[in-house]
N, C-alpha and C. Protein backbone atom coordinates (compact mmCIF):
# COMPACT_ATOMS: atom_id res chain seq x y z
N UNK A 1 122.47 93.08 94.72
CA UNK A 1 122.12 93.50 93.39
C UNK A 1 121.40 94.84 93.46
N UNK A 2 121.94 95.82 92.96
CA UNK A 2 121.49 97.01 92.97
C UNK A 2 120.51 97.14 91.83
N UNK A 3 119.53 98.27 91.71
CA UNK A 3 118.13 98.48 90.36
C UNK A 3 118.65 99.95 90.13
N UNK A 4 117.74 99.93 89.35
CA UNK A 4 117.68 101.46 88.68
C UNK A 4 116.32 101.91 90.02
N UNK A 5 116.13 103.52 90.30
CA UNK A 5 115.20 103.93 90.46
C UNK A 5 113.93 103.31 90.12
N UNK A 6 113.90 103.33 88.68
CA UNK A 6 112.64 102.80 87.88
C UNK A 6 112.59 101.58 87.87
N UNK A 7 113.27 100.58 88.16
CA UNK A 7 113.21 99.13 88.08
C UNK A 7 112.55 98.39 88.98
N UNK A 8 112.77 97.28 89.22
CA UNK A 8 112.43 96.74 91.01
C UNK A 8 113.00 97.35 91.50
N UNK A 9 112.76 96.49 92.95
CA UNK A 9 112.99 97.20 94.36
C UNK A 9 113.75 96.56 94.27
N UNK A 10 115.33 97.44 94.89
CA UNK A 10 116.63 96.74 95.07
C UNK A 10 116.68 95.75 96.26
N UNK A 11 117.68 95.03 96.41
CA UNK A 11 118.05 94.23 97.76
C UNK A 11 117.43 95.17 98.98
N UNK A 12 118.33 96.00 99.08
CA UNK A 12 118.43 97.26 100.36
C UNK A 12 117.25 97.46 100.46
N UNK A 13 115.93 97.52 99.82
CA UNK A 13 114.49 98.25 99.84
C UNK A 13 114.01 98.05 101.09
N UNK A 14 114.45 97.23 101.87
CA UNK A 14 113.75 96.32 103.00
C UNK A 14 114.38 97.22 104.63
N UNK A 15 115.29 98.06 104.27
CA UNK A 15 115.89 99.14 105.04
C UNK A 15 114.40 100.17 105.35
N UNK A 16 114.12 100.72 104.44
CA UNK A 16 112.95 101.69 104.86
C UNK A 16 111.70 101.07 105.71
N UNK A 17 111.43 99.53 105.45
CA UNK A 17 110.72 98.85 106.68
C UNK A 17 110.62 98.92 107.57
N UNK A 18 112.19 99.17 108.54
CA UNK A 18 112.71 98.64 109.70
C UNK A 18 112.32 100.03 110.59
N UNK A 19 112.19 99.66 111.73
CA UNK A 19 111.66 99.98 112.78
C UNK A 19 112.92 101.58 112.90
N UNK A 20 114.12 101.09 113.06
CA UNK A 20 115.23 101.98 113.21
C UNK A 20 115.02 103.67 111.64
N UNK A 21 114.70 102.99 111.06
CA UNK A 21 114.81 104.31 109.60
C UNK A 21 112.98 104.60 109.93
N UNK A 22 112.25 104.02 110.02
CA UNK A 22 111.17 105.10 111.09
C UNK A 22 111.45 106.20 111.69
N UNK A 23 111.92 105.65 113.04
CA UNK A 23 112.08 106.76 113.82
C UNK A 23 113.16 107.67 113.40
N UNK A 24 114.25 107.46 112.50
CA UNK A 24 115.25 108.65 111.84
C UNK A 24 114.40 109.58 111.32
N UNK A 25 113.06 109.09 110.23
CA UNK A 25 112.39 109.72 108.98
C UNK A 25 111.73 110.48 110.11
N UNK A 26 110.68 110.05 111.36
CA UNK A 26 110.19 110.81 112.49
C UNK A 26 110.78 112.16 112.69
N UNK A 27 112.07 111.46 113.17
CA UNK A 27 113.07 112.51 113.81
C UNK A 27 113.57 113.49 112.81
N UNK A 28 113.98 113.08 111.97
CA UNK A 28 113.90 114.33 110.74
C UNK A 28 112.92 115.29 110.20
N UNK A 29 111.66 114.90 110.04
CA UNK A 29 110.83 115.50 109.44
C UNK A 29 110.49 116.45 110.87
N UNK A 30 110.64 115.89 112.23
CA UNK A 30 110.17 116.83 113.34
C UNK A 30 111.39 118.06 113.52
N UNK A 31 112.48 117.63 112.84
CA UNK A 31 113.09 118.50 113.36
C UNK A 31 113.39 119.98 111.90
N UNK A 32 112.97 119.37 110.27
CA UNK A 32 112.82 120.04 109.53
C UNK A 32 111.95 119.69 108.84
N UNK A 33 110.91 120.34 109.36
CA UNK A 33 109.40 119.91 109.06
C UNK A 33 109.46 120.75 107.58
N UNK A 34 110.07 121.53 107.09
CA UNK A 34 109.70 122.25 105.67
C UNK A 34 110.47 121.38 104.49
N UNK A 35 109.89 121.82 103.14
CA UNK A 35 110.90 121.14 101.93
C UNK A 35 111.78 122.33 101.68
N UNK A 36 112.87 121.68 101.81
CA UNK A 36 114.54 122.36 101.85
C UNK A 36 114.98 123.34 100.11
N UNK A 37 114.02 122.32 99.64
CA UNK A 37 114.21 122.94 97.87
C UNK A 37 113.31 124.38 97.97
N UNK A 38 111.90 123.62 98.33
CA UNK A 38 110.99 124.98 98.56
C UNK A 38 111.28 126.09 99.29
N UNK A 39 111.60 125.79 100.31
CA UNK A 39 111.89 126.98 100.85
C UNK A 39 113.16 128.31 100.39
N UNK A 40 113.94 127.18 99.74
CA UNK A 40 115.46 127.71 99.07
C UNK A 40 114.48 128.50 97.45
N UNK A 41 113.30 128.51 97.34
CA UNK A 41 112.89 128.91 96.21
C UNK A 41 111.73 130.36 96.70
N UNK A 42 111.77 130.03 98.23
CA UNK A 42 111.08 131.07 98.72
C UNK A 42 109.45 130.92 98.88
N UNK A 43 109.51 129.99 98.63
CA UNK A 43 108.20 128.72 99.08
C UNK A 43 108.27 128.01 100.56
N UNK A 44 106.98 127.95 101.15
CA UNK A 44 106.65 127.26 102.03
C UNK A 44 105.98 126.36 102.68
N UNK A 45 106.49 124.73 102.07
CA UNK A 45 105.70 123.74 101.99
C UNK A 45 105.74 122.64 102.71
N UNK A 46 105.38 122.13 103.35
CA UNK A 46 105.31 120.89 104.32
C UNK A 46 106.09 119.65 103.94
N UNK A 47 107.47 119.42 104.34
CA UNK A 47 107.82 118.54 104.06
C UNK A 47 107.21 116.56 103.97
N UNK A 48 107.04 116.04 103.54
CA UNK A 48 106.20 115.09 103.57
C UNK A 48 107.62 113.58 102.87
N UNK A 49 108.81 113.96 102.95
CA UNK A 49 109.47 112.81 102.14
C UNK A 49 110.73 113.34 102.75
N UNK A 50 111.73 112.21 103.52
CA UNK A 50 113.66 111.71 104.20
C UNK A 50 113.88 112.04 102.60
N UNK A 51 114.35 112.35 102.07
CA UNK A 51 115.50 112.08 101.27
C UNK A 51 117.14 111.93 102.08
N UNK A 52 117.90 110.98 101.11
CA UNK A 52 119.02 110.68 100.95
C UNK A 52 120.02 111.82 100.51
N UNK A 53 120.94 112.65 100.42
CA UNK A 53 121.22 113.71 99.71
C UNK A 53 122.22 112.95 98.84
N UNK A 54 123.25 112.01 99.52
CA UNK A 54 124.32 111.18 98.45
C UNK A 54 123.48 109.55 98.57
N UNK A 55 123.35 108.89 97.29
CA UNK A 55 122.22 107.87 97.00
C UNK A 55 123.41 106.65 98.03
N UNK A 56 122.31 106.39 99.20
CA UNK A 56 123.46 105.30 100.02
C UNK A 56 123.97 103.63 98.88
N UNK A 57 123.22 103.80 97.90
CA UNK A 57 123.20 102.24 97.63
C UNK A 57 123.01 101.10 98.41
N UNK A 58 122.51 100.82 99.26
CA UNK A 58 122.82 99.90 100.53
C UNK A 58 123.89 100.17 101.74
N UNK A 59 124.48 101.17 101.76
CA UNK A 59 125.56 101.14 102.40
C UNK A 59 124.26 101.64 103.94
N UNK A 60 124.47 100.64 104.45
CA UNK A 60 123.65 101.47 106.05
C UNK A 60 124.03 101.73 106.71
N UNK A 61 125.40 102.27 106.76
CA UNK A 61 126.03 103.74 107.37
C UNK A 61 125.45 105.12 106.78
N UNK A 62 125.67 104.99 105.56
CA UNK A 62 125.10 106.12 104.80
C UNK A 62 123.45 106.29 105.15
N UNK A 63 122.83 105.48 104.66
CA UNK A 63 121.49 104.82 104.81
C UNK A 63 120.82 105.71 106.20
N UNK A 64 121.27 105.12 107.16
CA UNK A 64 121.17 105.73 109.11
C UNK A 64 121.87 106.70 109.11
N UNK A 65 122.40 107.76 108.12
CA UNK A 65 123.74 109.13 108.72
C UNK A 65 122.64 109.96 108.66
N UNK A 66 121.80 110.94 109.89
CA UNK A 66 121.38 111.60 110.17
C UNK A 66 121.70 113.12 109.14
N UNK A 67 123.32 113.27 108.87
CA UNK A 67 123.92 114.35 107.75
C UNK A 67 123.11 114.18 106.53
N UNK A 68 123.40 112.86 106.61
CA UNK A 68 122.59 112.48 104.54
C UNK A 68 121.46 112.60 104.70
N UNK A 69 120.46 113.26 105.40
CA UNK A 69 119.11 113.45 105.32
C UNK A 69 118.66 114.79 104.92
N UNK A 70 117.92 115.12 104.17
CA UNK A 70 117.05 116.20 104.06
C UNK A 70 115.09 115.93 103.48
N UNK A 71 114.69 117.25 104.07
CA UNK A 71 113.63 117.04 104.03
C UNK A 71 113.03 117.90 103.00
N UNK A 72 111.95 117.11 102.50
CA UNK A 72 111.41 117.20 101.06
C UNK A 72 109.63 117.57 100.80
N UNK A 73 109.81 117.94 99.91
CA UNK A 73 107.44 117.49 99.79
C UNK A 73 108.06 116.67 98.55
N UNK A 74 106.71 116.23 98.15
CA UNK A 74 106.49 114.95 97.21
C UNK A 74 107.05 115.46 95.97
N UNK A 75 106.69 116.61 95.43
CA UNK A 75 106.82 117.15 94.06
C UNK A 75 108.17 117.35 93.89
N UNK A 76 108.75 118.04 94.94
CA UNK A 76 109.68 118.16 94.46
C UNK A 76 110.68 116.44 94.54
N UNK A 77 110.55 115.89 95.41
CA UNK A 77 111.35 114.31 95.46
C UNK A 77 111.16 113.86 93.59
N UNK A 78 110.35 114.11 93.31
CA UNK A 78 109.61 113.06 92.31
C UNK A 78 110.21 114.04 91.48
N UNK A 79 110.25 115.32 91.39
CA UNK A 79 110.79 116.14 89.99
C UNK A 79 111.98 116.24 90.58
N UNK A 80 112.49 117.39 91.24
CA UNK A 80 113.56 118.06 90.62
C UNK A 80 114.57 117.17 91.44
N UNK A 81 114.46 116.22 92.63
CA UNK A 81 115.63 115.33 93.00
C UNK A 81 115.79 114.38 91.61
N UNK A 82 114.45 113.95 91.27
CA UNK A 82 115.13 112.81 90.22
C UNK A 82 115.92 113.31 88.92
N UNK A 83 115.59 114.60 88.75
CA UNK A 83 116.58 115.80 87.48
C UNK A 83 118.27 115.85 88.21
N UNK A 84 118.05 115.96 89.30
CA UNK A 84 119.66 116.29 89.86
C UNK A 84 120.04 114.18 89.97
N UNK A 85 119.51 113.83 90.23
CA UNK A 85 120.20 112.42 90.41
C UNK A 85 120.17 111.77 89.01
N UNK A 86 119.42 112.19 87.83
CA UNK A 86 119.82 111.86 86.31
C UNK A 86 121.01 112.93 85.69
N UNK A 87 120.46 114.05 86.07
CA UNK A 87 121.53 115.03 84.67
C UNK A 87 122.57 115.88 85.83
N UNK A 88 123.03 115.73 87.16
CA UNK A 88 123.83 116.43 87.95
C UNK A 88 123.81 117.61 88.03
N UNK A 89 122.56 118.20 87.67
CA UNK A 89 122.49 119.61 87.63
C UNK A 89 120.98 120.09 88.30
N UNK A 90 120.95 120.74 89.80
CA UNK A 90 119.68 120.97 90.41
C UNK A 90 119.21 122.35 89.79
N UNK A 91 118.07 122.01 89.39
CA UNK A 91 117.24 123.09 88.93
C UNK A 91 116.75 123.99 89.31
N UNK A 92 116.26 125.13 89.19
CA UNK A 92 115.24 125.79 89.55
C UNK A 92 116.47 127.39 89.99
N UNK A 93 115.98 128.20 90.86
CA UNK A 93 116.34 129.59 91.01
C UNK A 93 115.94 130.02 92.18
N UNK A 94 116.87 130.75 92.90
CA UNK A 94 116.36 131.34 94.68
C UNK A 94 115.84 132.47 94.27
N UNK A 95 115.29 133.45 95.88
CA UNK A 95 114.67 134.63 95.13
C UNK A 95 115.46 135.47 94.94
N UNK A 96 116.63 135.25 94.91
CA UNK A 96 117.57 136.37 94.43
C UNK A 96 117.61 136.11 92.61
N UNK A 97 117.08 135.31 92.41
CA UNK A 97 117.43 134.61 91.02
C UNK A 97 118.85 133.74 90.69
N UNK A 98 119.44 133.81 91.68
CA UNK A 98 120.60 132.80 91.29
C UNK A 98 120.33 131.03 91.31
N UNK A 99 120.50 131.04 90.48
CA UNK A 99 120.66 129.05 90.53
C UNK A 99 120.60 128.85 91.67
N UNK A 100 120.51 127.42 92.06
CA UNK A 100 120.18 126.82 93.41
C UNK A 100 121.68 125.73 93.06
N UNK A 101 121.58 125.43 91.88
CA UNK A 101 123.02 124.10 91.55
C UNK A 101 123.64 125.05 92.26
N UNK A 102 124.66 124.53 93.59
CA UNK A 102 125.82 125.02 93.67
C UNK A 102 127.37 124.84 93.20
N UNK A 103 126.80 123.79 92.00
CA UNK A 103 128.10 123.82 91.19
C UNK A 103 128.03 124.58 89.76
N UNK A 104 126.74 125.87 89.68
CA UNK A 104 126.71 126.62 88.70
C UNK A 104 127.74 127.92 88.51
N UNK A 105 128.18 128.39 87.41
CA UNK A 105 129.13 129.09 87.39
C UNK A 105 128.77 130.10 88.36
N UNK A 106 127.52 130.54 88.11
CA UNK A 106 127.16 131.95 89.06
C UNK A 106 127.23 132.03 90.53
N UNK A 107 127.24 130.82 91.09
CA UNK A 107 127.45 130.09 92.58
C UNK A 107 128.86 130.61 93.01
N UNK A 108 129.45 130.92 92.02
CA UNK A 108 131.51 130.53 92.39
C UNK A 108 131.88 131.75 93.35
């Protein structure tokens, strides 16, 4: 049984427990210790949060794929991932000023 974000904790919740998605979140954050948004904004902030980049739903292939990881700070997980995983459109602007969505027209 899958939840909303905002709801309970889904079935799968019990994945981030386990000993194995530790040491991935370890191994990730050591190996891109910055937030990937921030820095793409020309900011330089201490990553502190694994994100998922495609939402695994339980699938723990996806879940454990080292690819589907990026690294985050809090603010942005909590804002602008949850804006791109509600309205499909990532926010914000690089310092060139172009969008960061790379499915924005100006991206093409």
């Amino acid at each position: 049984m899958t939840k909303s974000w905002r709801g309970p904790k889904a079935d799968w919740h019990y994945l981030y427990n386990t000993r194995r998605w530790k040491e991935l979140r370890l191994s990730q954050l050591r190996a891109c210790p910055m937030c990937v948004y921030c820095r793409a904004a020309g900011r330089d902030t201490a990553a502190n949060v694994v994100d998922h980049i495609k939402a695994h739903k339980g699938d723990t292939e996806l879940f454990h794929d080292p690819a589907n990881l990026q690294s985050l700070c809090q603010p942005c997980h909590d804002a602008i991932k949850k804006t791109f995983e509600l309205s499909g459109v990532l926010p914000g602007c690089g310092l060139d000023g172009r969008p960061l969505d790379p499915a924005h027209h100006w991206r093409r």
